[in-house]
Protein backbone atom coordinates (compact mmCIF):
# COMPACT_ATOMS: atom_id res chain seq x y z
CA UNK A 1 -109.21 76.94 -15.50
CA UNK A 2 -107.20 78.87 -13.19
CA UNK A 3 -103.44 78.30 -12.39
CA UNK A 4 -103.97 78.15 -8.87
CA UNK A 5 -106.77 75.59 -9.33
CA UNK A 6 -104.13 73.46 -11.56
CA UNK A 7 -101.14 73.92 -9.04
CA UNK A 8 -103.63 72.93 -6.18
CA UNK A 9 -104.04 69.74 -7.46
CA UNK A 10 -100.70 69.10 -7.74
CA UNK A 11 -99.96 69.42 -4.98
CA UNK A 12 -102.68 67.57 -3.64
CA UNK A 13 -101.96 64.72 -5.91
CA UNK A 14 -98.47 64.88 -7.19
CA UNK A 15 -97.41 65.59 -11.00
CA UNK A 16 -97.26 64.45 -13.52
CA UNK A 17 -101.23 65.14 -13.37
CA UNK A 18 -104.25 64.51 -15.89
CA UNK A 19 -106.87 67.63 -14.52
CA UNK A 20 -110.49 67.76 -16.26
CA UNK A 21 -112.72 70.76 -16.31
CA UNK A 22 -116.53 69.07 -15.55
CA UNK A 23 -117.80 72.44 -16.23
CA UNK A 24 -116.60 72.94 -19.79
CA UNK A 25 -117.53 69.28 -20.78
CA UNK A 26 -120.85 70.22 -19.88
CA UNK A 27 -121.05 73.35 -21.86
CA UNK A 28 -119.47 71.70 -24.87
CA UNK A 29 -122.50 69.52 -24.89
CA UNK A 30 -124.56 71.98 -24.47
CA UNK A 31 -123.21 73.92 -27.80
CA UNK A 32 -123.34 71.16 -29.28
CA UNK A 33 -126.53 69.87 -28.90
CA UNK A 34 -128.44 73.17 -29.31
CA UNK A 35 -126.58 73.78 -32.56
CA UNK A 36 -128.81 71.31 -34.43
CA UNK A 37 -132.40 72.25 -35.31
CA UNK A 38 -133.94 68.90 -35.84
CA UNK A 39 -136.80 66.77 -34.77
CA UNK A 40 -134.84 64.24 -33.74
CA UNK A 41 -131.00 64.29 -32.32
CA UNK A 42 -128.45 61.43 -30.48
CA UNK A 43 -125.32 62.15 -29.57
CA UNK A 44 -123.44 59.22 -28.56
CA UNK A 45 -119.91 60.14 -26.96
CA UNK A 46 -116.87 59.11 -28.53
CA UNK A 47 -115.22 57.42 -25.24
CA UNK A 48 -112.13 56.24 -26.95
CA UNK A 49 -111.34 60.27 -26.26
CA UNK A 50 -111.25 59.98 -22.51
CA UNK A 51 -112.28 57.37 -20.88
CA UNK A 52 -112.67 57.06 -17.09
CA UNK A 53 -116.02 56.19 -15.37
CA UNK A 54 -116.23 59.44 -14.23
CA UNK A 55 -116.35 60.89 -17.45
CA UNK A 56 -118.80 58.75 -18.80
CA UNK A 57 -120.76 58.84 -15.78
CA UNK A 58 -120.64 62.59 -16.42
CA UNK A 59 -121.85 62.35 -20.15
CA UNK A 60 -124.59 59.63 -19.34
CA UNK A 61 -126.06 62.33 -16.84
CA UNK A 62 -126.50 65.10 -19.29
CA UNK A 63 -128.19 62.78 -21.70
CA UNK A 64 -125.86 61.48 -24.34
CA UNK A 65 -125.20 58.11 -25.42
CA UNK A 66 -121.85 56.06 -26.03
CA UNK A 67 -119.77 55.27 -29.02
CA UNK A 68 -117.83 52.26 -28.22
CA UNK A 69 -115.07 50.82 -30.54
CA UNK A 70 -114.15 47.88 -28.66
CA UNK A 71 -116.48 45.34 -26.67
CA UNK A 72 -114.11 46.59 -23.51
CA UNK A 73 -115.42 50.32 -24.38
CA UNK A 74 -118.95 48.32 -24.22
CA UNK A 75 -118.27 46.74 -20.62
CA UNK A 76 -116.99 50.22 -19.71
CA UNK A 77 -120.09 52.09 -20.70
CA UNK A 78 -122.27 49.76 -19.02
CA UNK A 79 -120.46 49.63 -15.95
CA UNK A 80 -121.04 53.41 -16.08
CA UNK A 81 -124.78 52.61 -16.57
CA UNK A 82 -125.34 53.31 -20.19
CA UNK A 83 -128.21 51.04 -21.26
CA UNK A 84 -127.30 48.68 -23.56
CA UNK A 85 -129.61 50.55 -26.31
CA UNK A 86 -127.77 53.60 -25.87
CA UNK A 87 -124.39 52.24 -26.55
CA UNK A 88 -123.39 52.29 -30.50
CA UNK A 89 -120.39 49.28 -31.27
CA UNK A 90 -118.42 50.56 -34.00
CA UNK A 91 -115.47 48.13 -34.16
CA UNK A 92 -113.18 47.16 -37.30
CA UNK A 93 -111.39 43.98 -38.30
CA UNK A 94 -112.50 42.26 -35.04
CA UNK A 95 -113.29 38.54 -34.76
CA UNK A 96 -117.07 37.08 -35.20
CA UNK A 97 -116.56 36.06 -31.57
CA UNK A 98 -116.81 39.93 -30.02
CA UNK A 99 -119.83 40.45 -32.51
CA UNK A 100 -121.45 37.47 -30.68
CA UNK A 101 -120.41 39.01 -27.31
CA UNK A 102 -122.28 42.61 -28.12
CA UNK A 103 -125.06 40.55 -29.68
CA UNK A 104 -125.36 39.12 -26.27
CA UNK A 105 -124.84 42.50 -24.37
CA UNK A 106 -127.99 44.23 -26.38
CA UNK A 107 -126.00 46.85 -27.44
CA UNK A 108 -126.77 48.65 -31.18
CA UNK A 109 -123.87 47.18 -33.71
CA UNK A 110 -122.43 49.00 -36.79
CA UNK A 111 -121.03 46.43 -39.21
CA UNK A 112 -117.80 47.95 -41.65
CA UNK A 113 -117.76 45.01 -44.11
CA UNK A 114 -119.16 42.61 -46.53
CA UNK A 115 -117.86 39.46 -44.97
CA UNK A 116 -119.41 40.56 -40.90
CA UNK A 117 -122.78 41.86 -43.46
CA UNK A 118 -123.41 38.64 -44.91
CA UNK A 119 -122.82 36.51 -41.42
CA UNK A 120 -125.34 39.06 -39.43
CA UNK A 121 -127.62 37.83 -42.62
CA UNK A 122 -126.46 34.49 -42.23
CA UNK A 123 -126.98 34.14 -38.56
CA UNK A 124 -128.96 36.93 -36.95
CA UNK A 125 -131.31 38.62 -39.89
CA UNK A 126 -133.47 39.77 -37.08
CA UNK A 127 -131.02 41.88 -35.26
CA UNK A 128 -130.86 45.39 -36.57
CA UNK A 129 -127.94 46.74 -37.63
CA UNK A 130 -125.83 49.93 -39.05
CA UNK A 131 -123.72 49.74 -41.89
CA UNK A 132 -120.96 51.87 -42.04
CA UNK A 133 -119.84 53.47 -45.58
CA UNK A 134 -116.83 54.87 -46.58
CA UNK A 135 -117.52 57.50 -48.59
CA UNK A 136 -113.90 58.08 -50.53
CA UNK A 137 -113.73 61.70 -49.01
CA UNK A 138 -109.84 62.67 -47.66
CA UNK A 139 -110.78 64.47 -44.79
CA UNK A 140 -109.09 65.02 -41.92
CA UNK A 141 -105.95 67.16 -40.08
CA UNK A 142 -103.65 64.10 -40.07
CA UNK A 143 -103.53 60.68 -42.45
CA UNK A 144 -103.37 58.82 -39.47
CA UNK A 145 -106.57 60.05 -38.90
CA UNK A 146 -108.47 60.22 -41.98
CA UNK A 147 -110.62 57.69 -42.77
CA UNK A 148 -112.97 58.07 -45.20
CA UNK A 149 -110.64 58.06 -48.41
CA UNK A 150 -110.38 55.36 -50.93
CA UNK A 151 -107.06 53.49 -49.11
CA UNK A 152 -109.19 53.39 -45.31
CA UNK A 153 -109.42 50.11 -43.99
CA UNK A 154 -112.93 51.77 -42.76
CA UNK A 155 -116.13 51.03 -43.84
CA UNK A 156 -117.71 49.50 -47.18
CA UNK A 157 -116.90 51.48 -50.14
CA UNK A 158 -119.70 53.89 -51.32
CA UNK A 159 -118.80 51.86 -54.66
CA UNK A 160 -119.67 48.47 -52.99
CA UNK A 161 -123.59 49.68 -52.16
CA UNK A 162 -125.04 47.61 -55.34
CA UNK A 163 -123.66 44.63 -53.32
CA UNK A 164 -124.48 45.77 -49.82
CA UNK A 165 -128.08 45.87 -51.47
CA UNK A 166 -127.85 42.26 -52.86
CA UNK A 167 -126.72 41.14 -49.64
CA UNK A 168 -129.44 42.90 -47.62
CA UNK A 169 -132.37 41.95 -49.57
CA UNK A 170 -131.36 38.28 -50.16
CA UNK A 171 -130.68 37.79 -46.33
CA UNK A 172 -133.67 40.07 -45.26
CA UNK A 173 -131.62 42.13 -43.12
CA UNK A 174 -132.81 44.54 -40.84
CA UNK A 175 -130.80 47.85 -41.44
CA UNK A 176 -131.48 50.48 -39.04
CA UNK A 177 -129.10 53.22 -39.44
CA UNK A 178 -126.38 54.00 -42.11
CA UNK A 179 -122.98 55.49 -40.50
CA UNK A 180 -120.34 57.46 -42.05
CA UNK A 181 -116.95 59.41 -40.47
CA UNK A 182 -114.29 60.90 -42.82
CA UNK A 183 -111.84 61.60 -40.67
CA UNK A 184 -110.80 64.51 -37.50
CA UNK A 185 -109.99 67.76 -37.46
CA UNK A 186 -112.16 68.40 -40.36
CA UNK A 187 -112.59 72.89 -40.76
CA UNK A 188 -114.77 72.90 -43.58
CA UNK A 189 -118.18 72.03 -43.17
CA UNK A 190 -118.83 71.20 -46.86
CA UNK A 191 -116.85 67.80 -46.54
CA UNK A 192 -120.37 66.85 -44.29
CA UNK A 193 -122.43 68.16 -46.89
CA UNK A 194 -120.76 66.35 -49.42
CA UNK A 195 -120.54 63.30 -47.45
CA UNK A 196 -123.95 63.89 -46.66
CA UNK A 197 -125.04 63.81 -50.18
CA UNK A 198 -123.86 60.51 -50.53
CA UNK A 199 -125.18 59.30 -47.27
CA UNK A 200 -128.40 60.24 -48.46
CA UNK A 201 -128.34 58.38 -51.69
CA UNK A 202 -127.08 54.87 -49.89
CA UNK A 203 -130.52 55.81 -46.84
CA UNK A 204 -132.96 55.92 -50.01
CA UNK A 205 -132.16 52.43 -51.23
CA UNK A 206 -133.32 50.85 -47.35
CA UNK A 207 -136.97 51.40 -46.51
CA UNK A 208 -136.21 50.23 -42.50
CA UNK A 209 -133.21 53.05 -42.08
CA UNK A 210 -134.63 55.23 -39.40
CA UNK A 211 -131.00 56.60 -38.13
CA UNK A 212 -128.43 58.53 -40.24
CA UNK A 213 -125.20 58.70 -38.21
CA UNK A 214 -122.25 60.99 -39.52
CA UNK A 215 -119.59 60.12 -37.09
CA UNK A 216 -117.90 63.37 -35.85
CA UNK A 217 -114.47 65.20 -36.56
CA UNK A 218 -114.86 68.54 -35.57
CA UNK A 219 -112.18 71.12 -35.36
CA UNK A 220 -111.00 72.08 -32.00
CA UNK A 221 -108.50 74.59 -31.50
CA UNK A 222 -104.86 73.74 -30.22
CA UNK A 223 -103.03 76.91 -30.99
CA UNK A 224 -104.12 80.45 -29.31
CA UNK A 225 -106.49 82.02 -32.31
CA UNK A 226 -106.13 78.39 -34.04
CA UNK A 227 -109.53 78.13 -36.34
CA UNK A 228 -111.53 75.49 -35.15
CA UNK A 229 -115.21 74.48 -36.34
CA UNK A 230 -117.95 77.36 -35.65
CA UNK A 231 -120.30 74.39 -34.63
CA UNK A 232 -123.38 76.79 -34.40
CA UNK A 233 -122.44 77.79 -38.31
CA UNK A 234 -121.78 74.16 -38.65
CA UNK A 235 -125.52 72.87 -37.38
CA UNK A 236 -127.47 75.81 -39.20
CA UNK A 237 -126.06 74.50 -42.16
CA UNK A 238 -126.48 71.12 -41.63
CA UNK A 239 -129.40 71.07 -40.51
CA UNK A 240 -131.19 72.53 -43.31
CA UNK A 241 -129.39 69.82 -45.39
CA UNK A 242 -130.63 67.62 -42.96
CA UNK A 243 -134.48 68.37 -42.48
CA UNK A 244 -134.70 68.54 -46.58
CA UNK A 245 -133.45 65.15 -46.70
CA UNK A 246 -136.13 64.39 -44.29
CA UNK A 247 -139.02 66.62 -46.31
CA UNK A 248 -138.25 64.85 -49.57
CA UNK A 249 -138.41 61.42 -48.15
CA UNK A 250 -141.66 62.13 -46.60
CA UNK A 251 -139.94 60.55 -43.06
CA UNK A 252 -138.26 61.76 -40.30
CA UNK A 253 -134.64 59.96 -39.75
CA UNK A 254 -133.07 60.83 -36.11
CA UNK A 255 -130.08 62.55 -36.99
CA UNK A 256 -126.27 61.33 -34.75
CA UNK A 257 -122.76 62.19 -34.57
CA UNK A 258 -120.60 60.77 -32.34
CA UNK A 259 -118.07 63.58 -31.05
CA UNK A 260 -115.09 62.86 -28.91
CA UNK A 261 -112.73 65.12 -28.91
CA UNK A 262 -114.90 68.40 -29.19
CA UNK A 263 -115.95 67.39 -25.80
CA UNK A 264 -113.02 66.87 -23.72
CA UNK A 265 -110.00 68.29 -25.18
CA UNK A 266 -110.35 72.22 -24.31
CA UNK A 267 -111.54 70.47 -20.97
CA UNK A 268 -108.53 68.91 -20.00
CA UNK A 269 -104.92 69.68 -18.86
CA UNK A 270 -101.40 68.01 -18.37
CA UNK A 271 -99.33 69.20 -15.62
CA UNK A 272 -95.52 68.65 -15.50
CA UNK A 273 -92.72 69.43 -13.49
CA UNK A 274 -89.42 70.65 -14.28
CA UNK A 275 -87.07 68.13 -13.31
CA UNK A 276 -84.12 70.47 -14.98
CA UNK A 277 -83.02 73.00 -17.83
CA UNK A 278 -80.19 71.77 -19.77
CA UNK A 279 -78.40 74.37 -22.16
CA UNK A 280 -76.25 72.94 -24.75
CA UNK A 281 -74.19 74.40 -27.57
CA UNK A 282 -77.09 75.22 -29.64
CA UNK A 283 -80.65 74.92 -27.60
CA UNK A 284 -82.02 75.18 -23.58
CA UNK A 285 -84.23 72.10 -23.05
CA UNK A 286 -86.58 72.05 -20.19
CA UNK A 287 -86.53 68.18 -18.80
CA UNK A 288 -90.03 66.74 -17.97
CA UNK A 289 -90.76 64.41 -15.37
CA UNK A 290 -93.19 62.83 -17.67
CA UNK A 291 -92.30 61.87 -21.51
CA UNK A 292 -94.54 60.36 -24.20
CA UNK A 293 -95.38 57.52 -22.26
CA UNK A 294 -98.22 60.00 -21.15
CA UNK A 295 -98.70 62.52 -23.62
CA UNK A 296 -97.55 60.79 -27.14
CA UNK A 297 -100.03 62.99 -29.61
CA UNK A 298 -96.63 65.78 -30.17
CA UNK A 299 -94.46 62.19 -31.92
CA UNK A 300 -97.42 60.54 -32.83
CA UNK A 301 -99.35 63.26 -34.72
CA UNK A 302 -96.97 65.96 -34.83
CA UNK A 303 -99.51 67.45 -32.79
CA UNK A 304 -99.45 71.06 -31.05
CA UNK A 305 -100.04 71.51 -27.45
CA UNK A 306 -99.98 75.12 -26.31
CA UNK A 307 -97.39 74.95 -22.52
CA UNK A 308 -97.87 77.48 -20.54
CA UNK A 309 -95.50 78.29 -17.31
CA UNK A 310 -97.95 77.43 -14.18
CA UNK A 311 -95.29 78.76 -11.64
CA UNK A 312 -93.92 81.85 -13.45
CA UNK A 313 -96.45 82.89 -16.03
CA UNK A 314 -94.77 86.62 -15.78
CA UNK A 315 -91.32 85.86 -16.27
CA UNK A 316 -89.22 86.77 -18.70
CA UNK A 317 -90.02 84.72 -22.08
CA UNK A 318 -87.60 82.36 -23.27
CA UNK A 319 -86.78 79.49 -25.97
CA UNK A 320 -86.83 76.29 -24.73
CA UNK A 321 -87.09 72.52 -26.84
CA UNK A 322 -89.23 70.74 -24.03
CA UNK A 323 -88.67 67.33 -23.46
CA UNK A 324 -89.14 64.44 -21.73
CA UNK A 325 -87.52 61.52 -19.67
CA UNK A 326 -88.19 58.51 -21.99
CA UNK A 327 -85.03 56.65 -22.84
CA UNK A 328 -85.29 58.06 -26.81
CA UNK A 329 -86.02 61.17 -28.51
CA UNK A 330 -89.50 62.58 -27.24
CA UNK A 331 -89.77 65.94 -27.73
CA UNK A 332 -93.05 67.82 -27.20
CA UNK A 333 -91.89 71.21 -28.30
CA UNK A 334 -88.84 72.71 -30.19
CA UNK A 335 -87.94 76.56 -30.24
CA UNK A 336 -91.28 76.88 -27.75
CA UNK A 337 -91.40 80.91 -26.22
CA UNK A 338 -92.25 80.50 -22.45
CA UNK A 339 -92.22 82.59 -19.32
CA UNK A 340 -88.57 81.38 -17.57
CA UNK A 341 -88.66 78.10 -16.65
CA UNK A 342 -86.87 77.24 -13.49
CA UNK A 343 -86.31 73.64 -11.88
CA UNK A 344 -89.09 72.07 -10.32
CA UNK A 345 -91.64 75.08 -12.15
CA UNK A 346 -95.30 73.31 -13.10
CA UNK A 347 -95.83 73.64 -16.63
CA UNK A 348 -98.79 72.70 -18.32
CA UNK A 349 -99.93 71.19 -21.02
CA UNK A 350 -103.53 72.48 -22.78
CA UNK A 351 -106.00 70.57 -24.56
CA UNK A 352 -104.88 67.36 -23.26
CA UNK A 353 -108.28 65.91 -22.36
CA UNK A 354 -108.64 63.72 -25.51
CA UNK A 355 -106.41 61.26 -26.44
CA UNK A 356 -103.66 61.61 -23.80
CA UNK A 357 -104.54 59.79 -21.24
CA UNK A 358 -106.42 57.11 -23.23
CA UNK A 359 -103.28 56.90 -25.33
CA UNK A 360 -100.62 55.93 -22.33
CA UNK A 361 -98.20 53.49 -21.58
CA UNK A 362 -96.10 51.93 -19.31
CA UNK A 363 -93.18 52.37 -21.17
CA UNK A 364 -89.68 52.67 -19.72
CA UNK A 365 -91.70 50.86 -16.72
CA UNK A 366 -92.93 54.68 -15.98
CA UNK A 367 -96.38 54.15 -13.69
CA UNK A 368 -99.29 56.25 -15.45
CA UNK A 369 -100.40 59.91 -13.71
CA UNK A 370 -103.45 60.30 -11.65
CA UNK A 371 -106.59 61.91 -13.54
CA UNK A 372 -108.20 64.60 -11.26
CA UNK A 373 -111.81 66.13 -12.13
CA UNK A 374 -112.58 69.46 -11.25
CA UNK A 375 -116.27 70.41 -10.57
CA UNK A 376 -117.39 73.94 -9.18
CA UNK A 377 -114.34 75.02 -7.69
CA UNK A 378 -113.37 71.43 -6.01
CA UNK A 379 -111.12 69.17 -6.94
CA UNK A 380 -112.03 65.08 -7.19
CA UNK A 381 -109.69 62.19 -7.88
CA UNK A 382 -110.99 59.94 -10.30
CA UNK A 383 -107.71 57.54 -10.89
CA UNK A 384 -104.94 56.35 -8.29
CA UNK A 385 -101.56 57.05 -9.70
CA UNK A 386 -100.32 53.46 -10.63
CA UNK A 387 -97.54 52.21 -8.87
CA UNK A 388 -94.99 49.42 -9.38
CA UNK A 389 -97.16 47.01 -7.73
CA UNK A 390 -99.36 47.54 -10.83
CA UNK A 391 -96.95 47.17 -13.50
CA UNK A 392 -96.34 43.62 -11.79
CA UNK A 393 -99.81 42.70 -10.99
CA UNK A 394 -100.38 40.96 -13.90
CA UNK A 395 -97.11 38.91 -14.17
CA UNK A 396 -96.60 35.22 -13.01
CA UNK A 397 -93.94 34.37 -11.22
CA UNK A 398 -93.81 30.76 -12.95
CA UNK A 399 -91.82 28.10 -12.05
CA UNK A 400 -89.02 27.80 -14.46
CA UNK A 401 -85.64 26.76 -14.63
CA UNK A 402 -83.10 28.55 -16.65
């Protein structure tokens, strides 16, 4: 996206600023969908990424479904008009009582445990389900998120399956689809194989699986020539893996993955001001108006963003540690080369469409940005900035004596 298309909306709408790129979202789907040479392909979208109605709106129109990981991601998608069929629950350690509440809604449920297995038997042996499997594969560019390995709360263990089978058959349970995810920011495209493999083996033991779902947790790339997953490499491969499966079982299985972040995050962008630069006896910090309130993946994950210098990309290149405004340490870049920075200079932040904005607080009592959409050249606000009226919206003002 261009910097004048960036500082344009700025100053339309103020900073700091959420800005997504329609255009690329819709190409990454594209990529992604015509990597895989199968019969039989879903995609459900990963909205715990990003959010907003718009985006989902936007995924819904170029065919994908939802993956939903709360029943208030469910509510979301439908109010976006996903049909209920086309949304995939994949909650953990939730309460029988939201299971009951997506049973109502119609919407496809993946269970993650013995205990939710046997009361679906119990209760609702009609209603097909997905189990989910953890697979005992570390995977993944962070431990926060990698999920498939022996200590994940995710999933049943691959070493449980004799007694997911026990279960199943006693209760007659209708298992549609068998889900696995290792974890993000996976490179290597033999940890699907291999998870795969084992996928396989669990599929061959239900005669009613017609769905294989492997999650997602593709590479994208934060740093400037950062690898990230070569997802046409990535589906030739996989899909020969895949198709074989399919050959030797005589039956063709509709293949998923639920991507997130290989959708949105090289599509969005997190613009700053400079409020000030602040050198000190050993460093030059650039002071945000913004702080990890709004962008908490740098102390959260340790997580790269490239900045770039919207106002002054020619200027002379600099060190700076850039930080923000939150009353504690939170930094999103130490010893950071960048163009000058000067007060009140736009600087922004790339690959900030997944997990940023879905990931904000009010902390500090600090009102969350705007989120702006860009489509074709023209800019469309998609979320009000809050204001304090917000933060005390949902307060009482109770009658008490102190």
């Amino acid at each position: 996206m261009e910097n004048a298309s960036l500082i344009r909306a700025v100053e339309n709408q103020g900073s700091p600023l959420y800005v997504y790129d329609a255009n690329q979202m819709k190409e990454n789907y594209k990529q992604f969908t015509k990597a895989f040479k199968v019969d039989q392909l879903k995609v459900h979208y990963a909205c715990k990424a990003l959010n907003n109605q718009a985006i989902l709106k936007l995924f819904r129109s170029l065919g994908a479904g939802l993956d939903c990981v709360s029943i208030e991601e469910v509510h979301l998608g439908l109010h976006a008009g996903f049909p209920a069929d086309d949304i995939l629950f994949t909650p953990n350690n939730i309460s029988t009582e939201e299971y009951e509440q997506a049973i109502e809604l119609g919407v496809k449920i993946n269970v993650d445990n013995l205990y939710t297995l046997e009361y679906f038997g119990m209760n609702h042996p009609d209603i097909p389900i997905y189990i989910r499997i953890n697979p005992h594969l570390m995977a993944g560019g962070n431990q926060n998120i990698s999920v498939g390995h022996i200590d994940s709360k995710f999933g049943i263990s691959i070493h449980q399956v004799p007694n997911v089978e026990r279960i199943v058959n006693k209760l007659g349970i209708n298992v549609m689809g068998i889900h696995v995810h290792t974890g993000s920011d996976i490179l290597d495209a033999d940890i699907f194989i291999k998870a795969a493999e084992l996928v396989f083996s669990v599929v061959e033991k239900f005669d009613t699986v017609t769905h294989i779902d492997f999650g997602s947790g593709f590479k994208v790339a934060y740093k400037p020539d950062d690898l990230h997953t070569d997802i046409g490499r990535f589906g030739k491969k996989f899909s020969k893996s895949f198709n074989e499966f399919c050959e030797k079982q005589g039956k063709q299985y509709t293949l998923e993955f639920e991507p997130g972040k290989y959708m949105v995050s090289n599509a969005g962008y997190f613009v700053a001001k400079a409020n000030l630069i602040k050198q000190t006896t050993s460093c030059t910090f650039v002071g945000l108006d913004t702080g990890f309130n709004h962008l908490i993946r740098p102390m959260f994950y340790n997580a790269y963003h490239h900045i770039e210098n919207l106002s002054n990309p020619q200027g002379e290149k600099k060190v700076y540690n850039v930080v923000g405004y939150v009353c504690e340490t939170d930094s999103f870049a130490s010893d950071r080369i960048i163009p000058e920075v000067r007060k009140n200079d736009l600087l922004v932040f790339k690959n900030a469409g997944a997990y940023c904005a879905t990931m904000a607080s009010n902390y500090n009592s600090r009102p969350r940005p705007a989120e702006v959409m860009m489509l074709d050249g023209k800019d469309h606000l998609i979320k009000r900035r809050e204001t304090i009226e917000d933060l005390l919206s949902t307060q009482i003002d109770a009658e008490i004596e102190f």
